[in-house]
PDB file of N, CA and C in Angstrom:
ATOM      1  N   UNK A   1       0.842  -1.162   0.000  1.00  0.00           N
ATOM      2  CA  UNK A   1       0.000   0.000   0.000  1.00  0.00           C
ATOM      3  C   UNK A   1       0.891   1.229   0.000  1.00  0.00           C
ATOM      4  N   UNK A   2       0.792   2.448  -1.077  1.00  0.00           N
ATOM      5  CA  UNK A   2       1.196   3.571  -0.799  1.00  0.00           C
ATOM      6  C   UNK A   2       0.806   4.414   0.109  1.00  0.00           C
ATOM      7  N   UNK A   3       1.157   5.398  -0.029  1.00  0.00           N
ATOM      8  CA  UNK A   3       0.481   6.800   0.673  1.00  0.00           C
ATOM      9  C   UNK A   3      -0.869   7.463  -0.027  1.00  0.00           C
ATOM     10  N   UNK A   4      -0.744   7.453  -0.822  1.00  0.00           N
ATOM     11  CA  UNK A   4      -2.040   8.071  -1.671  1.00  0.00           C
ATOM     12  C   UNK A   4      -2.666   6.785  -1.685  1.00  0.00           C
ATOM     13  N   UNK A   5      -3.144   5.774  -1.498  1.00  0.00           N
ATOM     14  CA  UNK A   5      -4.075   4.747  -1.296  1.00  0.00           C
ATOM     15  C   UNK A   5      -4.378   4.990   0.470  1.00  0.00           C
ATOM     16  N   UNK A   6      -2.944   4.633   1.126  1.00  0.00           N
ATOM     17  CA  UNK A   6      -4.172   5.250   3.103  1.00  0.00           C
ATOM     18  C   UNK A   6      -4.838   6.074   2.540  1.00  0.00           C
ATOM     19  N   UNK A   7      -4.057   7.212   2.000  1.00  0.00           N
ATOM     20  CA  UNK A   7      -4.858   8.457   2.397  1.00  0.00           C
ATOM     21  C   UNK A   7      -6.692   8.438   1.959  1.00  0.00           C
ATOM     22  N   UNK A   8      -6.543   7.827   0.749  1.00  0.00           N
ATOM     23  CA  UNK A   8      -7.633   7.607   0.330  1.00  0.00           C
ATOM     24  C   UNK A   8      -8.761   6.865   0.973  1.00  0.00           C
ATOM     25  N   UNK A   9      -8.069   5.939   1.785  1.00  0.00           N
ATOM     26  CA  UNK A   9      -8.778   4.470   2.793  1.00  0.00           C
ATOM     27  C   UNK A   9      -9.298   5.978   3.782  1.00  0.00           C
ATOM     28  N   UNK A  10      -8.492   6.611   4.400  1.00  0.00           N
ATOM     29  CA  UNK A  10      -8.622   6.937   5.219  1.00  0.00           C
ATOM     30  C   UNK A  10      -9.870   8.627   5.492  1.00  0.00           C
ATOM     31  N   UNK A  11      -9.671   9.141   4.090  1.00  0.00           N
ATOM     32  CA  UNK A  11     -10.796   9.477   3.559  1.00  0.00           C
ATOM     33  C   UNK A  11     -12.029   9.526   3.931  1.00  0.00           C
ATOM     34  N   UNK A  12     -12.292   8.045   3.125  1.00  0.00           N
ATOM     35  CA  UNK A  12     -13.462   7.348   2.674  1.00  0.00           C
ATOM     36  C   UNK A  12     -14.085   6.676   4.419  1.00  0.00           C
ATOM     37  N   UNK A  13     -12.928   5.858   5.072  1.00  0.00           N
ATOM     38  CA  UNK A  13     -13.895   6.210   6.368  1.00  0.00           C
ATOM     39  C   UNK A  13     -13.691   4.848   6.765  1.00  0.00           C
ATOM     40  N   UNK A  14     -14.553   4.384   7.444  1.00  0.00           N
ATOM     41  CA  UNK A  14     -14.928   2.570   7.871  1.00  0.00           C
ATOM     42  C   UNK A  14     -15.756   2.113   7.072  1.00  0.00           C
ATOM     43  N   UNK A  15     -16.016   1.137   6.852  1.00  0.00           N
ATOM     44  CA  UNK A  15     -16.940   1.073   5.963  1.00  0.00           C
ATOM     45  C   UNK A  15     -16.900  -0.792   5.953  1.00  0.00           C
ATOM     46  N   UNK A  16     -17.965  -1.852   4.748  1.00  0.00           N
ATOM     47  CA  UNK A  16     -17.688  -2.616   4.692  1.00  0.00           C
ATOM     48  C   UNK A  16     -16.997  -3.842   5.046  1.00  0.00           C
ATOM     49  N   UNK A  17     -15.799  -3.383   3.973  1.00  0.00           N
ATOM     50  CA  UNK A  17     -14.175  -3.626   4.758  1.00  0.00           C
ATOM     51  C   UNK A  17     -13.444  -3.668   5.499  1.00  0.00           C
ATOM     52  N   UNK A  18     -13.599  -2.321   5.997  1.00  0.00           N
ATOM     53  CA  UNK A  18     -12.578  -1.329   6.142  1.00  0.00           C
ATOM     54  C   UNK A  18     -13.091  -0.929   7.882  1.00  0.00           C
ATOM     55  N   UNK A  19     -12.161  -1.634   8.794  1.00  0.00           N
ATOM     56  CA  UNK A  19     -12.389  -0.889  10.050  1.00  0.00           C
ATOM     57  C   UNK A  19     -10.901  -0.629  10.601  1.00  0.00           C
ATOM     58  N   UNK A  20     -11.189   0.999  11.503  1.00  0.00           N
ATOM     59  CA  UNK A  20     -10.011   1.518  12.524  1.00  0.00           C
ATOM     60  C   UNK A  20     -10.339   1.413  13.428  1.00  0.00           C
ATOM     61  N   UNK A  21      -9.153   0.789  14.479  1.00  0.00           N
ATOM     62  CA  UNK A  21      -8.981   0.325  15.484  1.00  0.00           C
ATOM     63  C   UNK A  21      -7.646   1.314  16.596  1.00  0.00           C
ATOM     64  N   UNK A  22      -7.841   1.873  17.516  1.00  0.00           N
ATOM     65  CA  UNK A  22      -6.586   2.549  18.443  1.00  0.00           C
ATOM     66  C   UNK A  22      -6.494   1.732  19.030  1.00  0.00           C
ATOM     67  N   UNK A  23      -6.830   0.441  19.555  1.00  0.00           N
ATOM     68  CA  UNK A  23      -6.472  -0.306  20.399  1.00  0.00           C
ATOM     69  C   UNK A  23      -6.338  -1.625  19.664  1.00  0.00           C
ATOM     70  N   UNK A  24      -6.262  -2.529  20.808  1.00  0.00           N
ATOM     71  CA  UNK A  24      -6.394  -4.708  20.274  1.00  0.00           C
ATOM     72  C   UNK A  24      -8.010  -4.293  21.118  1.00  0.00           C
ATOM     73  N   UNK A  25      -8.507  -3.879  21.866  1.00  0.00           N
ATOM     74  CA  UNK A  25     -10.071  -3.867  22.242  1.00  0.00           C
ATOM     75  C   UNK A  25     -11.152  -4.322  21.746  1.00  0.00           C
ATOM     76  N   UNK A  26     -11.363  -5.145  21.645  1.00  0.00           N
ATOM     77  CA  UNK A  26     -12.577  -5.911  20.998  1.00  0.00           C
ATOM     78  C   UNK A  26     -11.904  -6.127  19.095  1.00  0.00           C
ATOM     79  N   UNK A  27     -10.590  -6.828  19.119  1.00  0.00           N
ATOM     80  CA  UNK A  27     -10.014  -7.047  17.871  1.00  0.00           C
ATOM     81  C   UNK A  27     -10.462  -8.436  17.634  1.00  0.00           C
ATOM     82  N   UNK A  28     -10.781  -9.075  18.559  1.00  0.00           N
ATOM     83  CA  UNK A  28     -11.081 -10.637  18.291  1.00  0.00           C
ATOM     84  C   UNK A  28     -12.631 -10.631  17.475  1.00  0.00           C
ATOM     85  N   UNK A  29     -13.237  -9.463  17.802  1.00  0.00           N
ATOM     86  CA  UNK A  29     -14.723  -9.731  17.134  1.00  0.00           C
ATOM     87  C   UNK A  29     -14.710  -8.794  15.832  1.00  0.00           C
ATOM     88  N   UNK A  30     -13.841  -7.928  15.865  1.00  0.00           N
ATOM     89  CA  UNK A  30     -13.315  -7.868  14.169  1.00  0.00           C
ATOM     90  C   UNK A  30     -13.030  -8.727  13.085  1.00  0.00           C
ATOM     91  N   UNK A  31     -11.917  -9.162  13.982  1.00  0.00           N
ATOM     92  CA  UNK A  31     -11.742 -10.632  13.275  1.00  0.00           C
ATOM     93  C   UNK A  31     -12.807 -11.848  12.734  1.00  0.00           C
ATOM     94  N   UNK A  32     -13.007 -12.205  13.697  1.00  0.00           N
ATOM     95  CA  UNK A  32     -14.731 -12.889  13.488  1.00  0.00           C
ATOM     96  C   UNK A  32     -15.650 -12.622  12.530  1.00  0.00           C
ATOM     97  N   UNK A  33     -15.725 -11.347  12.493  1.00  0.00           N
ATOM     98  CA  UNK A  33     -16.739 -10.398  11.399  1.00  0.00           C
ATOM     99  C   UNK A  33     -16.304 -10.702  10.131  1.00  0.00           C
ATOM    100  N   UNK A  34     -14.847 -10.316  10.214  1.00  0.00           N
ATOM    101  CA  UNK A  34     -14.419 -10.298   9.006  1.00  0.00           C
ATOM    102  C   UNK A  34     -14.184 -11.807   8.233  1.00  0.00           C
ATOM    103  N   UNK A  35     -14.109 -12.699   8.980  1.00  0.00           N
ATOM    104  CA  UNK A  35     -13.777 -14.244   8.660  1.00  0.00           C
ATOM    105  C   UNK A  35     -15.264 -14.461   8.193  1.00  0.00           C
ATOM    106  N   UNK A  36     -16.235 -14.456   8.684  1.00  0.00           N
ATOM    107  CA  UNK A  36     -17.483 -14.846   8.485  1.00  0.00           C
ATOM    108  C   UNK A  36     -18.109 -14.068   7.301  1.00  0.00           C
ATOM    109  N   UNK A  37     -17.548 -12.837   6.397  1.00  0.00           N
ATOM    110  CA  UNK A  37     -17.987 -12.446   5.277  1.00  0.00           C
ATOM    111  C   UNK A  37     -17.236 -12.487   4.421  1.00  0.00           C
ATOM    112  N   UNK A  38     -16.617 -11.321   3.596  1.00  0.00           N
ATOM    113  CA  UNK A  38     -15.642 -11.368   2.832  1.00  0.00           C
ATOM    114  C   UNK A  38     -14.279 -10.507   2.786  1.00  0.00           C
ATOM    115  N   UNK A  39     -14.294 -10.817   3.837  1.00  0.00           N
ATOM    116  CA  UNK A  39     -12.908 -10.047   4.455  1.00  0.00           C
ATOM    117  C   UNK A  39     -12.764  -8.663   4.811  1.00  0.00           C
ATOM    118  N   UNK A  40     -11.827  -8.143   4.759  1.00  0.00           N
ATOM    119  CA  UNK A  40     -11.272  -6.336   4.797  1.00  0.00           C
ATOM    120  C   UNK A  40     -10.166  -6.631   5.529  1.00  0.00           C
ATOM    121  N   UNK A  41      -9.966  -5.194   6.126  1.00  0.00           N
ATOM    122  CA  UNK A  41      -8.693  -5.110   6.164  1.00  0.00           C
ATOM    123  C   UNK A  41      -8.938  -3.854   7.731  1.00  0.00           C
ATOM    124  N   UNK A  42      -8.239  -4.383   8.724  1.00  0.00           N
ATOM    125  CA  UNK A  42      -8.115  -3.923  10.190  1.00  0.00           C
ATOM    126  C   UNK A  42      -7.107  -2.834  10.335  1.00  0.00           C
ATOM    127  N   UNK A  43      -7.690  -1.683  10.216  1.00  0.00           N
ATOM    128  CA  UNK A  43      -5.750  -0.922  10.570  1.00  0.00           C
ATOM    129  C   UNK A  43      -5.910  -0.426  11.807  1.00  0.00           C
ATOM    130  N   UNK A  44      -4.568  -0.942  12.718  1.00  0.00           N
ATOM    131  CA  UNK A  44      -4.677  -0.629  14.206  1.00  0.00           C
ATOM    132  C   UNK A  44      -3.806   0.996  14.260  1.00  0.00           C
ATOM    133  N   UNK A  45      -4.230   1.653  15.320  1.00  0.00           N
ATOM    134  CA  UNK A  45      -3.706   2.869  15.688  1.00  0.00           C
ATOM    135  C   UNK A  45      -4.458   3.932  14.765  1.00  0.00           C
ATOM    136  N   UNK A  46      -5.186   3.975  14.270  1.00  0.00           N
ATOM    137  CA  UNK A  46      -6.258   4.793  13.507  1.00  0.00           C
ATOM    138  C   UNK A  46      -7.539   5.026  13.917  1.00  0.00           C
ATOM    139  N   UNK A  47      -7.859   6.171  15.056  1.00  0.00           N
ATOM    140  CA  UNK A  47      -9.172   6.158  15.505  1.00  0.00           C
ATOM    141  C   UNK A  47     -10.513   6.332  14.432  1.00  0.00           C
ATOM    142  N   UNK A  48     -11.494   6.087  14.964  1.00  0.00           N
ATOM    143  CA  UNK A  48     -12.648   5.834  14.477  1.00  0.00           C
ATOM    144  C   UNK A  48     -13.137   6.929  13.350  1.00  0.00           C
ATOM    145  N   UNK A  49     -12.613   8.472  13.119  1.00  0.00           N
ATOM    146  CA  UNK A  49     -12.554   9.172  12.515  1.00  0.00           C
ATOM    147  C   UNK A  49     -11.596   9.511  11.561  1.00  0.00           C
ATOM    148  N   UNK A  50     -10.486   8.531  11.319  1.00  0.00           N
ATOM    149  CA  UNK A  50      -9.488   8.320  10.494  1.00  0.00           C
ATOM    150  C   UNK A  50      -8.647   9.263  11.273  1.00  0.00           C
ATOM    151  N   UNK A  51      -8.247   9.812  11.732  1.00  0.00           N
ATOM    152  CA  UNK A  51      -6.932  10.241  12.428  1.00  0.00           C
ATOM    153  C   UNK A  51      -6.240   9.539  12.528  1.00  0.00           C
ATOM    154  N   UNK A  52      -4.532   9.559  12.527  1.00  0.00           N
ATOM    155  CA  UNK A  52      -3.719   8.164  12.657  1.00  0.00           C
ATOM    156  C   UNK A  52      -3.205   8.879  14.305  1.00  0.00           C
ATOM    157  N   UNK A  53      -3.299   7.831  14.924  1.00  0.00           N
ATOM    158  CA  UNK A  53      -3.055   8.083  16.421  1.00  0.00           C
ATOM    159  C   UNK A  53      -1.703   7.586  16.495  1.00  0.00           C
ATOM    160  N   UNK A  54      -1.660   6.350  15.432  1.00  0.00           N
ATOM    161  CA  UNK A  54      -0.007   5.260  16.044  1.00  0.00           C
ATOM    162  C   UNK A  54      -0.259   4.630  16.985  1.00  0.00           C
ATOM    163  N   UNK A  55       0.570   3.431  17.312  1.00  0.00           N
ATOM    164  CA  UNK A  55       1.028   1.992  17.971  1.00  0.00           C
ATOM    165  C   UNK A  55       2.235   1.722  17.701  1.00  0.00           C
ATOM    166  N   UNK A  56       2.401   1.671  19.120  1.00  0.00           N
ATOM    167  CA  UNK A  56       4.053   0.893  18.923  1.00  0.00           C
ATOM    168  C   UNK A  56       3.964  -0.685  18.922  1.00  0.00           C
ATOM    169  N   UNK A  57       4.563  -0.785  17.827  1.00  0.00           N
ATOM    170  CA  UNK A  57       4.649  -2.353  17.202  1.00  0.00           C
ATOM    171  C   UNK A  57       5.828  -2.693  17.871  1.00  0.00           C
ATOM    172  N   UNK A  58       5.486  -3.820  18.412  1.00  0.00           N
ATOM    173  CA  UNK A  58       6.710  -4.574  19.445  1.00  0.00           C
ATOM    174  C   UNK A  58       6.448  -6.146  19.156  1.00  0.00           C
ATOM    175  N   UNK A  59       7.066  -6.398  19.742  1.00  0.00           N
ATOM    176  CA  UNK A  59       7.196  -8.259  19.347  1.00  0.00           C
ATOM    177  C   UNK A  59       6.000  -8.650  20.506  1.00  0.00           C
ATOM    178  N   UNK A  60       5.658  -8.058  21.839  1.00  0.00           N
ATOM    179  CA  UNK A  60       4.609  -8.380  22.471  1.00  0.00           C
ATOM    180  C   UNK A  60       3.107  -8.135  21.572  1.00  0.00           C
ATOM    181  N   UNK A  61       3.119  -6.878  20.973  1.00  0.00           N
ATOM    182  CA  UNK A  61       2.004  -6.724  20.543  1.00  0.00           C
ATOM    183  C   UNK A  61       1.499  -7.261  19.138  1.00  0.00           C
ATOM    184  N   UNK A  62       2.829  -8.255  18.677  1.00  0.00           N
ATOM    185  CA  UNK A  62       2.706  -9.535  17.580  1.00  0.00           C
ATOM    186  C   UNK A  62       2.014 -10.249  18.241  1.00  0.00           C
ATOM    187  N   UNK A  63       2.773 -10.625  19.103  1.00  0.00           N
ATOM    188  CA  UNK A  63       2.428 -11.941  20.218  1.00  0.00           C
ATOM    189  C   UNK A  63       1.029 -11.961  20.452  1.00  0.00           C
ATOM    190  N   UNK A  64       0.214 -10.679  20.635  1.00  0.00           N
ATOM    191  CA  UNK A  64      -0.795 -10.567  21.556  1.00  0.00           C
ATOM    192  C   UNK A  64      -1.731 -10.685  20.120  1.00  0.00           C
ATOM    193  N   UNK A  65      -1.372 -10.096  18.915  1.00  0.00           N
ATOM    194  CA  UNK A  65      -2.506 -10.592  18.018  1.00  0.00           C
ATOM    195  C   UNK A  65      -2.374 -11.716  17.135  1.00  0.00           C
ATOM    196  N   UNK A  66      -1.304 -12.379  17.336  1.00  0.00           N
ATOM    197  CA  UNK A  66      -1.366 -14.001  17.134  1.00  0.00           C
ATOM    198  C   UNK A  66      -2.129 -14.580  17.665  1.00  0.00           C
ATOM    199  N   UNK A  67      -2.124 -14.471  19.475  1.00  0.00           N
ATOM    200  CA  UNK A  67      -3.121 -15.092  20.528  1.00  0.00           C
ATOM    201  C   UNK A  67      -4.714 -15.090  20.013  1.00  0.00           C
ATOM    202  N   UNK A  68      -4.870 -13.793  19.733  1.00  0.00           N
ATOM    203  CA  UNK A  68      -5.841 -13.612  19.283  1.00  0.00           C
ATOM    204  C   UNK A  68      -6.642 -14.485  18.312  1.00  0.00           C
TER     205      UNK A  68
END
């Protein structure tokens, strides 16, 4: 994904597909959602209004959405 494609995702909003997440907080029933239709695509650290908030990506917070 480029930059001019987020930007565009990010745009356009939640939708379908397409959900933002600032936290792992209820990521397991994203997941779920998304397994049970036809997919999309989860971007973490992006609040609900497309703002990019950020996450620090660490090897725990792999760990924790592997578990998941």
């Amino acid at each position: 994904m480029n930059k001019e494609e987020l930007r565009l995702i990010l745009e356009e909003g939640e939708g379908y597909g397409i959900e933002f997440k600032e936290s792992l907080t209820n990521l397991d029933k994203e997941l779920v959602a998304f397994a049970n239709s036809l997919g999309g695509r989860i971007f973490l650290g992006v609040a609900d209004d497309g703002k990019i908030k950020g996450i620090q990506v660490s090897n725990r917070l792999k760990s924790q959405i592997q578990d998941i």
